[in-house]
PDB file of N, CA and C in Angstrom:
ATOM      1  N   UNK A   1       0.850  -1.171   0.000  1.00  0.00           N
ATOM      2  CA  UNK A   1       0.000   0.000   0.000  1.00  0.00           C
ATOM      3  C   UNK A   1       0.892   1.229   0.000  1.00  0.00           C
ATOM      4  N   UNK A   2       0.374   2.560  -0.888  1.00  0.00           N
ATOM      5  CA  UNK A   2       1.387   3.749  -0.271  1.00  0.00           C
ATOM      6  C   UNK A   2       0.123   4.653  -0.455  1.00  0.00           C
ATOM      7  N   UNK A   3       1.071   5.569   0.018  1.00  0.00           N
ATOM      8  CA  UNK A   3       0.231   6.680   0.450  1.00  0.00           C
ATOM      9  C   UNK A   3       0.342   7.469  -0.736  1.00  0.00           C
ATOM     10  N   UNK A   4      -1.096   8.634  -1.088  1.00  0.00           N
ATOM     11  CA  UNK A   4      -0.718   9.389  -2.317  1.00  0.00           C
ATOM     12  C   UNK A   4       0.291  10.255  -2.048  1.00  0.00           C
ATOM     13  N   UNK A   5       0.936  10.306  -3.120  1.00  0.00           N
ATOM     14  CA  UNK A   5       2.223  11.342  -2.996  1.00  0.00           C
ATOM     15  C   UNK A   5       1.846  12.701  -2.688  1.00  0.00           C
ATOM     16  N   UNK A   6       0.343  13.333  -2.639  1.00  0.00           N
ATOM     17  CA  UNK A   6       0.132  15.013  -2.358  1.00  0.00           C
ATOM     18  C   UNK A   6      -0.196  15.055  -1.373  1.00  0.00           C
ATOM     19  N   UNK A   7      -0.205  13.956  -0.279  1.00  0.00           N
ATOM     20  CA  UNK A   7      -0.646  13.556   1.257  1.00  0.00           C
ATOM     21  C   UNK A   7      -0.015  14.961   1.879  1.00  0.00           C
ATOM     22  N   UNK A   8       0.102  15.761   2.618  1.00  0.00           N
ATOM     23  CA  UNK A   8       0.690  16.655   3.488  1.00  0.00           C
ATOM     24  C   UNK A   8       0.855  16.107   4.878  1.00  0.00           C
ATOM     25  N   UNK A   9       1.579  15.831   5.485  1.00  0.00           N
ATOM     26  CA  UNK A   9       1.720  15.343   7.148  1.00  0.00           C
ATOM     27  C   UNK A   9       2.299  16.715   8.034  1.00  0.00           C
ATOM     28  N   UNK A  10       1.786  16.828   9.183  1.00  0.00           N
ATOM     29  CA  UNK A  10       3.073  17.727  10.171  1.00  0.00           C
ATOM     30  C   UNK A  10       3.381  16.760  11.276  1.00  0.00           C
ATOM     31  N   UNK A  11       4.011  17.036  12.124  1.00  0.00           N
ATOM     32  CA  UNK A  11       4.982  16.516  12.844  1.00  0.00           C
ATOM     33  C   UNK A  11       3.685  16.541  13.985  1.00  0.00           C
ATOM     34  N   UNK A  12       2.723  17.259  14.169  1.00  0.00           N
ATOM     35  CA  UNK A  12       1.641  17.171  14.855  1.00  0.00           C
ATOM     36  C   UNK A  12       0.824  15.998  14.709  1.00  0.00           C
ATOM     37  N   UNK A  13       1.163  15.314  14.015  1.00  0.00           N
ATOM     38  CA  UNK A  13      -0.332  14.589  13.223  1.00  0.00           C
ATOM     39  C   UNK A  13      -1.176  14.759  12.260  1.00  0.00           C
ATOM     40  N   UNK A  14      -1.156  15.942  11.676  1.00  0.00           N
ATOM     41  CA  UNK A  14      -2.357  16.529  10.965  1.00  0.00           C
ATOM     42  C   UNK A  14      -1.716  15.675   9.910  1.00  0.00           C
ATOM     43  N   UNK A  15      -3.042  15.621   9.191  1.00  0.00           N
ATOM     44  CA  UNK A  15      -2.855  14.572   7.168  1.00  0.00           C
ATOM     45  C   UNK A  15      -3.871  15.557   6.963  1.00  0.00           C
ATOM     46  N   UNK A  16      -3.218  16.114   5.932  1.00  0.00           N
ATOM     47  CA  UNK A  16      -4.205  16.776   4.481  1.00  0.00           C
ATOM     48  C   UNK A  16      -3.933  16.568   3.196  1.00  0.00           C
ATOM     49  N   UNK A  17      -5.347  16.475   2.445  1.00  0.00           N
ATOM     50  CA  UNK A  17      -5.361  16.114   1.424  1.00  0.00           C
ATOM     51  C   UNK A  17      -5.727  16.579   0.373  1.00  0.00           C
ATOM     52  N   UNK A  18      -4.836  17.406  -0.362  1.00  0.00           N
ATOM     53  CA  UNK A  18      -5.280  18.816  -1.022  1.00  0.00           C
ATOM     54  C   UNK A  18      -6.212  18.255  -2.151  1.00  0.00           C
ATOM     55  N   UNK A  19      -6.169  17.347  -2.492  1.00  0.00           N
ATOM     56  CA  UNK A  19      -6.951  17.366  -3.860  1.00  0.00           C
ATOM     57  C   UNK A  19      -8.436  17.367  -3.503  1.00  0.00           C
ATOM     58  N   UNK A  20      -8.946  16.451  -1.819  1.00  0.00           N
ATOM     59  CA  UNK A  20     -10.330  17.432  -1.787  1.00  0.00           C
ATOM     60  C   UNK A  20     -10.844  17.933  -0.684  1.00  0.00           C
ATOM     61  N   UNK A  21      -9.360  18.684  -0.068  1.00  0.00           N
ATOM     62  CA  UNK A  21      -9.580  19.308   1.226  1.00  0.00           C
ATOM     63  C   UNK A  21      -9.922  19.087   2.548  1.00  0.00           C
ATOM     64  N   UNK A  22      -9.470  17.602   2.376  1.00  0.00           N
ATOM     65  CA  UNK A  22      -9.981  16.988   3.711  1.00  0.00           C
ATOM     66  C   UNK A  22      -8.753  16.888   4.700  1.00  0.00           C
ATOM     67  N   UNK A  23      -9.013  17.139   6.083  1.00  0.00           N
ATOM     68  CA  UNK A  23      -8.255  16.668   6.953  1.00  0.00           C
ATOM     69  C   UNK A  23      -8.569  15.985   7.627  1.00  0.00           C
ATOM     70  N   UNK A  24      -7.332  15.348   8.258  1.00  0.00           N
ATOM     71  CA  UNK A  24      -7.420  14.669   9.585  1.00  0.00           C
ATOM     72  C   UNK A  24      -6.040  14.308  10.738  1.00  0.00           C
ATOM     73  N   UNK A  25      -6.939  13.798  11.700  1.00  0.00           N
ATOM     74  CA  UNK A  25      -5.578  14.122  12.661  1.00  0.00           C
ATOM     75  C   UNK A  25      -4.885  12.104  12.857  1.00  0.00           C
ATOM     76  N   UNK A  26      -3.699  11.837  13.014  1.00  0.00           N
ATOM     77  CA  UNK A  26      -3.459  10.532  13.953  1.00  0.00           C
ATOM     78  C   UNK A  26      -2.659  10.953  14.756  1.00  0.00           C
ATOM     79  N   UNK A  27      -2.858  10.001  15.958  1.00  0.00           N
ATOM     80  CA  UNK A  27      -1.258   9.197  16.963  1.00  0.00           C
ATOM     81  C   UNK A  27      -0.251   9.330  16.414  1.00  0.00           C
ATOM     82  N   UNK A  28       1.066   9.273  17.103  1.00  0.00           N
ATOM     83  CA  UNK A  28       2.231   9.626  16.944  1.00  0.00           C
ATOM     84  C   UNK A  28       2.407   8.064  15.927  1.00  0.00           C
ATOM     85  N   UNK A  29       2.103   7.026  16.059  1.00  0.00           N
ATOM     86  CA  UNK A  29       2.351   5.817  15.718  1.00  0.00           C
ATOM     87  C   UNK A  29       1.945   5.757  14.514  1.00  0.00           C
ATOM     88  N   UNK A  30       0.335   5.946  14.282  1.00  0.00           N
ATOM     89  CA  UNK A  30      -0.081   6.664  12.721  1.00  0.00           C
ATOM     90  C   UNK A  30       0.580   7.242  11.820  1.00  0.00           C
ATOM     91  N   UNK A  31       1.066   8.640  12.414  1.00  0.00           N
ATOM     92  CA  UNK A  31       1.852   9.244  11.689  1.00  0.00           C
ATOM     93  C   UNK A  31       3.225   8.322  11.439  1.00  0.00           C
ATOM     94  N   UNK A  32       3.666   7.699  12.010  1.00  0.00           N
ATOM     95  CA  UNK A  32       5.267   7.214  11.807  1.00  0.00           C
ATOM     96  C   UNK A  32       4.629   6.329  10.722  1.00  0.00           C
ATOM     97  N   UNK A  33       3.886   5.494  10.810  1.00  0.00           N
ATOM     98  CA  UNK A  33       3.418   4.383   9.936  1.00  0.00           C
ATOM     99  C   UNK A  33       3.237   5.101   8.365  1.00  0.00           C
ATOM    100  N   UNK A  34       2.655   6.151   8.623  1.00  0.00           N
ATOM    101  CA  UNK A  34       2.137   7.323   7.417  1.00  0.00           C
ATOM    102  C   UNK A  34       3.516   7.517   6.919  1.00  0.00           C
ATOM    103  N   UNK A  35       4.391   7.915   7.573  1.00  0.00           N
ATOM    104  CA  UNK A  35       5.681   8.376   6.713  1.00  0.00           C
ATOM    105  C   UNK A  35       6.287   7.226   6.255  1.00  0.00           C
ATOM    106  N   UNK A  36       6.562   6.187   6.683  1.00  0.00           N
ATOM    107  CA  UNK A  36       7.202   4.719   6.142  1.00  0.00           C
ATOM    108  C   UNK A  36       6.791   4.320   4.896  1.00  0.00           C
ATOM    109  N   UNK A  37       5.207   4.503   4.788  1.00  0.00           N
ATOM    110  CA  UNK A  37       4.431   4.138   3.512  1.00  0.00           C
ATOM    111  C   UNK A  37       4.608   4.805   2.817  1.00  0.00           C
ATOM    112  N   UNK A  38       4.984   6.532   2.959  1.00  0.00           N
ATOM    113  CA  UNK A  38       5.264   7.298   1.563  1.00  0.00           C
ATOM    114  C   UNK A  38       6.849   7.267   1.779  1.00  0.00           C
ATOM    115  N   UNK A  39       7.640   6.445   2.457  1.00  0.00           N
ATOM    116  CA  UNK A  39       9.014   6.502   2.012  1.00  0.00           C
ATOM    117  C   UNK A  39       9.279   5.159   1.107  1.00  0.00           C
ATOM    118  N   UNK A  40       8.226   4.481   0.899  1.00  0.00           N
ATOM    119  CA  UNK A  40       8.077   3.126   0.225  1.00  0.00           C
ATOM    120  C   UNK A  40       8.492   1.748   1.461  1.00  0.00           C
ATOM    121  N   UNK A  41       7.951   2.121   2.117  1.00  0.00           N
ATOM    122  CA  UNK A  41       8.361   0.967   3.080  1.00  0.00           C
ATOM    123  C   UNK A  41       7.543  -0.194   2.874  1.00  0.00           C
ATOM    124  N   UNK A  42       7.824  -1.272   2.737  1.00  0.00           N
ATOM    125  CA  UNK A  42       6.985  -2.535   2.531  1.00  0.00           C
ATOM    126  C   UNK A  42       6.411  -3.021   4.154  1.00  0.00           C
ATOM    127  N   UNK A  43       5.125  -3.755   4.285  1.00  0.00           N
ATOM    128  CA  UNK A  43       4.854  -4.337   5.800  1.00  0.00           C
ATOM    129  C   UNK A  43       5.745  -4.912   6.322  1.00  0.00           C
ATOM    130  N   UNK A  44       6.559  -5.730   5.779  1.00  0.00           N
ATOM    131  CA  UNK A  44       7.099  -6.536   6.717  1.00  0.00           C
ATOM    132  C   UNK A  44       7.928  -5.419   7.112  1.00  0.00           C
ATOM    133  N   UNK A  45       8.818  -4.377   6.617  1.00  0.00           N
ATOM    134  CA  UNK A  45       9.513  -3.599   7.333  1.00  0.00           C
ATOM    135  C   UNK A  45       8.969  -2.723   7.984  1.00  0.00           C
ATOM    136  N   UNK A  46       7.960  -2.596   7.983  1.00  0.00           N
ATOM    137  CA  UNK A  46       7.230  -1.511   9.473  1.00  0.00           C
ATOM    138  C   UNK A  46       6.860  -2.336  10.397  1.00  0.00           C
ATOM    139  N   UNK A  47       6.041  -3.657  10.119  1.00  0.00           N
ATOM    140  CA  UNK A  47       6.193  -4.421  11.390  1.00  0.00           C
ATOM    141  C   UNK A  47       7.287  -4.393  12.312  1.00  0.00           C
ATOM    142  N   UNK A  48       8.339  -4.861  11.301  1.00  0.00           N
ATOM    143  CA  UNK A  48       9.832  -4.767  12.441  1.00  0.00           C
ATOM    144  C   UNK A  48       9.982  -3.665  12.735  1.00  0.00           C
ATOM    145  N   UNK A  49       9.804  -2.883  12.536  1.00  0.00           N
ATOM    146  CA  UNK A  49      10.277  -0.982  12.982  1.00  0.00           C
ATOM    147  C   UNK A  49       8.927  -0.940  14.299  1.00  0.00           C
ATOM    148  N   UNK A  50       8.372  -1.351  14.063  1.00  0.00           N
ATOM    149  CA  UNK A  50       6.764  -0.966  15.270  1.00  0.00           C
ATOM    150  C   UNK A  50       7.214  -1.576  16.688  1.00  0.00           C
ATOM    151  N   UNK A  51       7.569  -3.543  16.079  1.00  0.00           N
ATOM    152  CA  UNK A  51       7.417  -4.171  17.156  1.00  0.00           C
ATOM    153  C   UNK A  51       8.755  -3.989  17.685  1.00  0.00           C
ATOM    154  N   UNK A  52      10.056  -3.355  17.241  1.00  0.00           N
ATOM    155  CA  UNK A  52      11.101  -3.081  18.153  1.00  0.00           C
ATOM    156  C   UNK A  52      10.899  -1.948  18.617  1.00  0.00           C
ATOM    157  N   UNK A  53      10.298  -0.873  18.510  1.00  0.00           N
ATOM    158  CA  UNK A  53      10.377   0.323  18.767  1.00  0.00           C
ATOM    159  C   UNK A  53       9.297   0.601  20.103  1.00  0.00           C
ATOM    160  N   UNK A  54       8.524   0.022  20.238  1.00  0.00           N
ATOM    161  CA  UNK A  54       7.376  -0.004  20.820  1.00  0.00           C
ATOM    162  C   UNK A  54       6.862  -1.458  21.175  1.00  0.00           C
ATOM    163  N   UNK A  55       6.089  -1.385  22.930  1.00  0.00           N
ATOM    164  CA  UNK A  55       5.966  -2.308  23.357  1.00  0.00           C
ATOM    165  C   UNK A  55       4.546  -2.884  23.149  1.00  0.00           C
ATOM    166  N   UNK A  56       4.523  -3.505  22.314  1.00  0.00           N
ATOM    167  CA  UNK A  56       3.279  -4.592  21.220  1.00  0.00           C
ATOM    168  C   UNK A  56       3.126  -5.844  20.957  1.00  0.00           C
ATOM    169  N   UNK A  57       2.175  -6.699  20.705  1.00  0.00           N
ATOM    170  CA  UNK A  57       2.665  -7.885  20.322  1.00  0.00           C
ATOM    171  C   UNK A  57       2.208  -8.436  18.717  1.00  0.00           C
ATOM    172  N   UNK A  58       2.815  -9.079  18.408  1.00  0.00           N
ATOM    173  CA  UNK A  58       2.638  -9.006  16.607  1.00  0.00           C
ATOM    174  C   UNK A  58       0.944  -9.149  16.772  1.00  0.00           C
ATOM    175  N   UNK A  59       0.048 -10.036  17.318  1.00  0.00           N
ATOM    176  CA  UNK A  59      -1.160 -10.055  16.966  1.00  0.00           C
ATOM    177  C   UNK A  59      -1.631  -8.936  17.091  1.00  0.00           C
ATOM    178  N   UNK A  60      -1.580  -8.077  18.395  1.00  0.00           N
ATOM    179  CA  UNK A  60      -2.053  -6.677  18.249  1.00  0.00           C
ATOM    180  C   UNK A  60      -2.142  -5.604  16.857  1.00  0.00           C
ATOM    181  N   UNK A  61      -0.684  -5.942  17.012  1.00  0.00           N
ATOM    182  CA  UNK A  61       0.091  -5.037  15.351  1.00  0.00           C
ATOM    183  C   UNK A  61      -0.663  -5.377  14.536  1.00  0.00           C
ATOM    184  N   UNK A  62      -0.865  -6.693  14.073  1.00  0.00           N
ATOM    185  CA  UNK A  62      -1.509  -6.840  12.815  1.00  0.00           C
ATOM    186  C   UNK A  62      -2.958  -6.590  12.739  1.00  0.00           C
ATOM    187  N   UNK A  63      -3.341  -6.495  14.073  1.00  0.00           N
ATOM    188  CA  UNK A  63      -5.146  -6.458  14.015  1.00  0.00           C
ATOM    189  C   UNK A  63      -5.029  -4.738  13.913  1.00  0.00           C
ATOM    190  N   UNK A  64      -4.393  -3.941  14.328  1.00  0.00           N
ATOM    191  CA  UNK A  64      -4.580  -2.705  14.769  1.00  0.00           C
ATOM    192  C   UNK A  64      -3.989  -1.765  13.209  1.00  0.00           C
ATOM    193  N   UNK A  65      -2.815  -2.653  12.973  1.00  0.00           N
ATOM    194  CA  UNK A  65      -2.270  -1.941  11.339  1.00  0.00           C
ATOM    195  C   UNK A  65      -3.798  -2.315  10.343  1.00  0.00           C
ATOM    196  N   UNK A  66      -3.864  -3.862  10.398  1.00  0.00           N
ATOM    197  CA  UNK A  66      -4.991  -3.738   9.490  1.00  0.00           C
ATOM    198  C   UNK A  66      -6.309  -2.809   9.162  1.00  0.00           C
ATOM    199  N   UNK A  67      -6.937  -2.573  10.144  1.00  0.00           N
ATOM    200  CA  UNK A  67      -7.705  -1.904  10.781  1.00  0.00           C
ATOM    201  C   UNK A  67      -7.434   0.142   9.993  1.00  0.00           C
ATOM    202  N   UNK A  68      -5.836  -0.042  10.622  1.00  0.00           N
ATOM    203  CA  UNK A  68      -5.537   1.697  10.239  1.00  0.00           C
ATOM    204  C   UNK A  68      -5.403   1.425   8.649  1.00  0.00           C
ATOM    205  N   UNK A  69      -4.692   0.732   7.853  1.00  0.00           N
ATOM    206  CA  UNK A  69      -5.071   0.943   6.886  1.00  0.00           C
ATOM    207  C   UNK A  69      -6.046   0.625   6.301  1.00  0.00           C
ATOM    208  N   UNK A  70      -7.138  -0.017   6.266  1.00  0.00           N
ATOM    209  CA  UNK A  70      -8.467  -0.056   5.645  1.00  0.00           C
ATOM    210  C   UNK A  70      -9.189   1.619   5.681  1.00  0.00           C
ATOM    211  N   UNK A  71      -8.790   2.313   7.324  1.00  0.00           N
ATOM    212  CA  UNK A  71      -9.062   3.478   7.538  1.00  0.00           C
ATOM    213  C   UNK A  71      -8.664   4.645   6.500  1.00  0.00           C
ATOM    214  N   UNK A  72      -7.360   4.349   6.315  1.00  0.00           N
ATOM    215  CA  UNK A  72      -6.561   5.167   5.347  1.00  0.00           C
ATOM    216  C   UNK A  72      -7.122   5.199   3.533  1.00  0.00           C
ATOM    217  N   UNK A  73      -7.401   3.852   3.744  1.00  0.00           N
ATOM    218  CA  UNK A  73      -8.234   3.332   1.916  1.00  0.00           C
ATOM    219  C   UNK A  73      -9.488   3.959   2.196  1.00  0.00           C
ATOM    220  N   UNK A  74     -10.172   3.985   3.073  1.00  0.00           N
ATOM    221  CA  UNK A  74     -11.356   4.367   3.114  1.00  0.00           C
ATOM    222  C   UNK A  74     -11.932   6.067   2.883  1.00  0.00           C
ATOM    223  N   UNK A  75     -10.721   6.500   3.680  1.00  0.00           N
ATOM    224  CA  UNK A  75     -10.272   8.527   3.136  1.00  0.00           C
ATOM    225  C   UNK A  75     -10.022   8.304   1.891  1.00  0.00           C
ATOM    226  N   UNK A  76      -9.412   7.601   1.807  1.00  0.00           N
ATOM    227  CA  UNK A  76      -8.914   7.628  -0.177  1.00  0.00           C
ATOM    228  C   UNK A  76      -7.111   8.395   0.080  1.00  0.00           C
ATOM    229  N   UNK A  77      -6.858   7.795   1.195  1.00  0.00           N
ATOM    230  CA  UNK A  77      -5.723   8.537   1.375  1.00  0.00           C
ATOM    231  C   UNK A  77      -4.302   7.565   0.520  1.00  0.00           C
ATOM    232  N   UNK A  78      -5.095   6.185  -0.015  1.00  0.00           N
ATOM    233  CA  UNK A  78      -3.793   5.991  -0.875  1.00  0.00           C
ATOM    234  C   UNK A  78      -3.630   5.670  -2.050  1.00  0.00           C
ATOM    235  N   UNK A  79      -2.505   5.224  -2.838  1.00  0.00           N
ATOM    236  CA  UNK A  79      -3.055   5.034  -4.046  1.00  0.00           C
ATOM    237  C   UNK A  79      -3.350   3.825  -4.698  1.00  0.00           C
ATOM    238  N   UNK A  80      -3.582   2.737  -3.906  1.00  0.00           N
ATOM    239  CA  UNK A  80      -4.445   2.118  -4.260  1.00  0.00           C
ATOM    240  C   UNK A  80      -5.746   2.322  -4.593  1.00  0.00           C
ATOM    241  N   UNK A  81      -6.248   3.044  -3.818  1.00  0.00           N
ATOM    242  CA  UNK A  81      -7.614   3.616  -4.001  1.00  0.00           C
ATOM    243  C   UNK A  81      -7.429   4.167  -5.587  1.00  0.00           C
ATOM    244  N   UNK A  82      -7.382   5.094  -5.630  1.00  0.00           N
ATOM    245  CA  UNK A  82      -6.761   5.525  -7.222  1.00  0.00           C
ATOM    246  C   UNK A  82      -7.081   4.788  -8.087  1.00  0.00           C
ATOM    247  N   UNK A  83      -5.884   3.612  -8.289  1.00  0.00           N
ATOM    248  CA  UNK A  83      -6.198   2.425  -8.872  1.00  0.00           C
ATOM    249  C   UNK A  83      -7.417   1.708  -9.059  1.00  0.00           C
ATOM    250  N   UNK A  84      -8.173   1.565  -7.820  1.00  0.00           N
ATOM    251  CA  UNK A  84      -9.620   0.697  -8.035  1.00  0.00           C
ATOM    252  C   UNK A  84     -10.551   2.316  -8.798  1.00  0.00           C
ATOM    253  N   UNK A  85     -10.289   3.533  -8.677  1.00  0.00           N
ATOM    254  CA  UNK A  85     -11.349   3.939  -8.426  1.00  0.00           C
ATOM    255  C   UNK A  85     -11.003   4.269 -11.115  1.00  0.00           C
ATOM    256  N   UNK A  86      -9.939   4.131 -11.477  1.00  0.00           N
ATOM    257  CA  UNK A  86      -9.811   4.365 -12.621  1.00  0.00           C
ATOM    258  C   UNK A  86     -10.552   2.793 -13.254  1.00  0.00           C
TER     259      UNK A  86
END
C-alpha cells in the first residue's frame, strides 16, 4: 500500500489532502506508519520498525495496522484507491 504522494503530514499529526480538502488528525504511531508508507516501506519492514520500537505484540500489530489501513483506503488517502477507483 502507499500513500498518495500530495498527502501533506506535520509533525503534529495533521494529514491533508489537497486534492479534496480533507483533513485529519493521527497518533504519533499513525503518523510514523504514514511516513514509512510514503518513504516506500513494505509491511514486513514496518512491522519490524513498530514491534522493536514499541511495546506490542505481533497479533495486536496486525489487528490494529490492518484496521488503520483499511481506515486510510477508506479517506482515499492511498493510491491504491486511485487504482480501483480508474
Amino acid at each position: 500500500m502507499k500513500i498518495k504522494k500530495n498527502i501533506a503530514l506535520s509533525d503534529s499529526g495533521f494529514v491533508f489532502d489537497p486534492a479534496t480538502g480533507d483533513s485529519f488528525t493521527t497518533n504519533p504511531i499513525g503518523l510514523e506508519i504514514i511516513k514509512m508508507l510514503k518513504d516506500g516501506k513494505n509491511s514486513q519492514e514496518i512491522k519490524t520498525t513498530i514491534l522493536k520500537k514499541y511495546l506490542t505484540d505481533e497479533a495486536t500489530f496486525e489487528k490494529d495496522n490492518y484496521d488503520f489501513l483499511n481506515m486510510l483506503a477508506k479517506h482515499r488517502l492511498t493510491e491504491d484507491h486511485e487504482k480501483e477507483k480508474n
